[in-house]
Protein backbone atom coordinates (compact mmCIF):
# COMPACT_ATOMS: atom_id res chain seq x y z
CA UNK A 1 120.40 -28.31 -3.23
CA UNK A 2 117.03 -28.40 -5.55
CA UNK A 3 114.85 -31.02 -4.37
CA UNK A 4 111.46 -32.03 -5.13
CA UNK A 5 109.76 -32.07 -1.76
CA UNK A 6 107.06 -33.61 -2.85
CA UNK A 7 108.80 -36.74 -2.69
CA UNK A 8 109.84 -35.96 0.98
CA UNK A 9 105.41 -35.84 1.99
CA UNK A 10 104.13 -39.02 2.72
CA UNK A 11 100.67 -39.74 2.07
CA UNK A 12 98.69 -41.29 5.47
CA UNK A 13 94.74 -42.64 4.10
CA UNK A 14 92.73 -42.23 6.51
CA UNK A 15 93.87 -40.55 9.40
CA UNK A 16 93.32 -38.78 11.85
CA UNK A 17 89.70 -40.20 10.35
CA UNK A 18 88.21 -42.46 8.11
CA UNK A 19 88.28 -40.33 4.55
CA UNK A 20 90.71 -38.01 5.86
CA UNK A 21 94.65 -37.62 3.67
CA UNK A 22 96.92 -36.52 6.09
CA UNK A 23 99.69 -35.31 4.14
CA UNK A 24 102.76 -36.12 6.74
CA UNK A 25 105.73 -34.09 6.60
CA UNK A 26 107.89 -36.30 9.51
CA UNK A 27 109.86 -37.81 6.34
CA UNK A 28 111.00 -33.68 5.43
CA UNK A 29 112.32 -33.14 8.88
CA UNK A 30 114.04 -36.29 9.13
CA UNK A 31 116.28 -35.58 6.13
CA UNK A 32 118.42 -32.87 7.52
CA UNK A 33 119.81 -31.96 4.28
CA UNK A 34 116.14 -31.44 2.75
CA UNK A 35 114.92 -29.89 5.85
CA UNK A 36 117.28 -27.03 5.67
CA UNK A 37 116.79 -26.62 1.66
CA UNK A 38 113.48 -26.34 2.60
CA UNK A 39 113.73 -23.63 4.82
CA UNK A 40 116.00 -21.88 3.18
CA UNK A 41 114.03 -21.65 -0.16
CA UNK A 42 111.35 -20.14 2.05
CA UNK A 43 113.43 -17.96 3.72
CA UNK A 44 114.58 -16.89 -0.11
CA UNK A 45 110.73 -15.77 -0.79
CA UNK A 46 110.33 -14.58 2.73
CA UNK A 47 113.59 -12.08 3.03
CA UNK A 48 111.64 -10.28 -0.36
CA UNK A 49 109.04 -9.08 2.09
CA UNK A 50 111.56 -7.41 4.29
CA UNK A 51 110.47 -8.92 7.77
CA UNK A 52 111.52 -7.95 11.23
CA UNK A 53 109.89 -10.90 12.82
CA UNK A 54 108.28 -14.61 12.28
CA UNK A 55 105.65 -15.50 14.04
CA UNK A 56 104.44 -19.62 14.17
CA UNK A 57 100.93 -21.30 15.59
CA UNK A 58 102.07 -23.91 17.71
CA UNK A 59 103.26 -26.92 17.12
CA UNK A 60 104.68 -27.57 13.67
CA UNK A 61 104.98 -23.94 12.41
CA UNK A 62 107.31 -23.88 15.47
CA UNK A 63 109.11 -26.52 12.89
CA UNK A 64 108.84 -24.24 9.87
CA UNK A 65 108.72 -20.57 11.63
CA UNK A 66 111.38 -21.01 14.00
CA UNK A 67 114.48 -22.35 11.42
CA UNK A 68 113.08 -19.79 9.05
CA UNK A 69 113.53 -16.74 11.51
CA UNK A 70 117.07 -18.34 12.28
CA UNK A 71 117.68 -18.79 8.44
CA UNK A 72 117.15 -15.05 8.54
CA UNK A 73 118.65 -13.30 11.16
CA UNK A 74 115.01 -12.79 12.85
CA UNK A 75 113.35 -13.51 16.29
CA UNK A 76 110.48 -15.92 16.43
CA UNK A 77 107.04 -15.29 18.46
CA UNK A 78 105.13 -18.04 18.98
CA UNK A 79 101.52 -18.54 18.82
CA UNK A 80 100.01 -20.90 21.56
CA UNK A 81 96.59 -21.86 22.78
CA UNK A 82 95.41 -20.90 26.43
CA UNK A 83 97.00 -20.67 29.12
CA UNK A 84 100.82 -22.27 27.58
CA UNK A 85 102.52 -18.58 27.70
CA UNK A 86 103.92 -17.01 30.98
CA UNK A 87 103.28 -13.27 30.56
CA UNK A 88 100.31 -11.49 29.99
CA UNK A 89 98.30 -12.50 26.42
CA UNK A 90 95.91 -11.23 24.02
CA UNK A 91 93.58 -13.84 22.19
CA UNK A 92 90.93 -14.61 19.29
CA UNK A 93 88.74 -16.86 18.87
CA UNK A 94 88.59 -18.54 15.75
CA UNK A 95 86.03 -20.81 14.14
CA UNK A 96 86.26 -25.03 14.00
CA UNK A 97 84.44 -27.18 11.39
CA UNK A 98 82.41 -28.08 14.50
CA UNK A 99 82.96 -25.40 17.38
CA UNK A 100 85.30 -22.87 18.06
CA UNK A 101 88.85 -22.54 19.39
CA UNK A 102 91.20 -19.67 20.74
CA UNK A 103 94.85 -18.38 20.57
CA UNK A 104 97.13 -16.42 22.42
CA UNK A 105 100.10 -14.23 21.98
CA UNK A 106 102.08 -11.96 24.57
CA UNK A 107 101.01 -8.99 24.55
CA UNK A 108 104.44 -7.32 24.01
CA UNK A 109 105.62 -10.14 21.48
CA UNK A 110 105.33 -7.59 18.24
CA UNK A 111 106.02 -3.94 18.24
CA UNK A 112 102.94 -1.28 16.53
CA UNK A 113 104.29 -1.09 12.50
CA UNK A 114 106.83 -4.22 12.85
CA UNK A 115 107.01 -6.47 9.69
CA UNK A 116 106.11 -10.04 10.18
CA UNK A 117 105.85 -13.08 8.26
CA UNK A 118 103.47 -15.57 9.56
CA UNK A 119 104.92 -19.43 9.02
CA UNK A 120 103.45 -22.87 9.43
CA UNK A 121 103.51 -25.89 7.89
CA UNK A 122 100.42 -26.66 6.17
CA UNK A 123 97.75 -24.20 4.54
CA UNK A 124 94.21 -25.90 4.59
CA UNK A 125 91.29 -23.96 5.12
CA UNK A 126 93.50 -21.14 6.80
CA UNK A 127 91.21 -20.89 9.92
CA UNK A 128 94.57 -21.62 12.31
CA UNK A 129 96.64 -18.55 10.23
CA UNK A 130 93.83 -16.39 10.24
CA UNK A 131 93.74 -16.25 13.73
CA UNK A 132 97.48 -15.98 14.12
CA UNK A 133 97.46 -12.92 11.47
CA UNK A 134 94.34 -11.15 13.58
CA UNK A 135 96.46 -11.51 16.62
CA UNK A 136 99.33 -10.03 14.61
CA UNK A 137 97.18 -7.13 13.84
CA UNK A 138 95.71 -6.70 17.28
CA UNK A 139 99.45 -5.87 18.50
CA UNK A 140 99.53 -3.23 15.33
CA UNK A 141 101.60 -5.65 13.45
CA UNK A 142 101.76 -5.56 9.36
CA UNK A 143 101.44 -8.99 8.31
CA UNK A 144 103.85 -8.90 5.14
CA UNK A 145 103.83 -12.40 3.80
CA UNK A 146 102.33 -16.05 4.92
CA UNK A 147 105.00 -19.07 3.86
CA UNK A 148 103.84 -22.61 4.24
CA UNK A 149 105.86 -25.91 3.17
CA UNK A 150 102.43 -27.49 2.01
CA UNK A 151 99.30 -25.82 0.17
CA UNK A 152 95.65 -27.90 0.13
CA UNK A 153 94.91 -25.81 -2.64
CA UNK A 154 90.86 -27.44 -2.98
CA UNK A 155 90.52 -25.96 1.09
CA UNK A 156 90.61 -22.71 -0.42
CA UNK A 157 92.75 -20.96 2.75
CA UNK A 158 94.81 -18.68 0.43
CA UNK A 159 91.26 -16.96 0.24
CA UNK A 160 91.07 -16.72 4.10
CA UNK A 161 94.33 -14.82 4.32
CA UNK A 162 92.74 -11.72 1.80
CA UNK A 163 95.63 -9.70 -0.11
CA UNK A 164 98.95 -11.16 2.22
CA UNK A 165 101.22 -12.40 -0.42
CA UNK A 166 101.44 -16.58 0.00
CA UNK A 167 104.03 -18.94 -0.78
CA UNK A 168 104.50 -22.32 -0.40
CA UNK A 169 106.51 -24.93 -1.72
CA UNK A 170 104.09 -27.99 -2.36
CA UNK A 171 100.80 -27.64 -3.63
CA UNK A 172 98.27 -30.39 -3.55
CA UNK A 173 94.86 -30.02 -5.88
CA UNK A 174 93.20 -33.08 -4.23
């Protein structure tokens, strides 16, 4: 199935603040049929890079890593803030608009060399997968590819994420 998923984004003025576009995916993952086109055209892109592993921030690229890691025969780490994981975590600290946040990862989630593609659903200004690709690296992980189901292409976070090839499958310019 070819779909145009930007049909399947529904645009929310306004929110979470006045001035704000939230672009709201809930209408993609309700249509199981898109959902899984979806996925799998990232997983297409994604099995080019030749990953071992996905690896998802918490919560929706649980919603795009996770199926995507199934999609290809892959495990799935995720990414959580402190003090959600069990074992014992690294974590970085990563820069807010106003203030500063952290995330963690196990610290035996990715092996030295493994291939990973990073997954989540929306690329803004790429602060959140930044962080999630220096954890990546701080467990000697090669960071092979970043797939997104929605690009804010005037946030610039393509930028953020330097030479790690990006794909996505909806790009906005506003």
């Amino acid at each position: 199935m070819k779909d145009n998923y930007r049909t399947w984004i529904r645009d929310i003025p306004d929110f979470p603040k006045k001035g704000i576009l939230f672009r709201d995916i809930t209408p993609l993952l309700g249509n199981g049929a898109v959902y899984r086109d979806a996925i799998a055209a990232l997983a297409t892109k994604a099995k080019d890079w030749e990953p071992e592993l996905v690896v998802g921030p918490e919560a929706r690229g649980y919603v795009v890593g996770a199926p995507l890691a199934v999609t290809l025969g892959l495990g799935f780490v995720p990414v959580r803030k402190p003090g959600k994981l069990p074992y014992k975590t690294v974590s970085v600290e990563y820069a807010l608009e106003y203030g500063t946040d952290r995330l963690e990862i196990h610290e035996d989630a990715i092996r030295p060399g493994q291939r990973v593609v990073v997954a989540d659903d929306l690329l803004a200004t790429g602060g959140t997968m930044r962080a999630t690709i220096d954890l990546v690296e701080k467990l000697g992980g090669v960071v092979v590819g970043a797939a997104f189901l929605i690009e804010l292409k005037q946030l610039g976070g393509r930028d953020r994420l330097g030479d790690i090839p990006v794909y996505t499958l909806v790009q906005f310019e506003d």
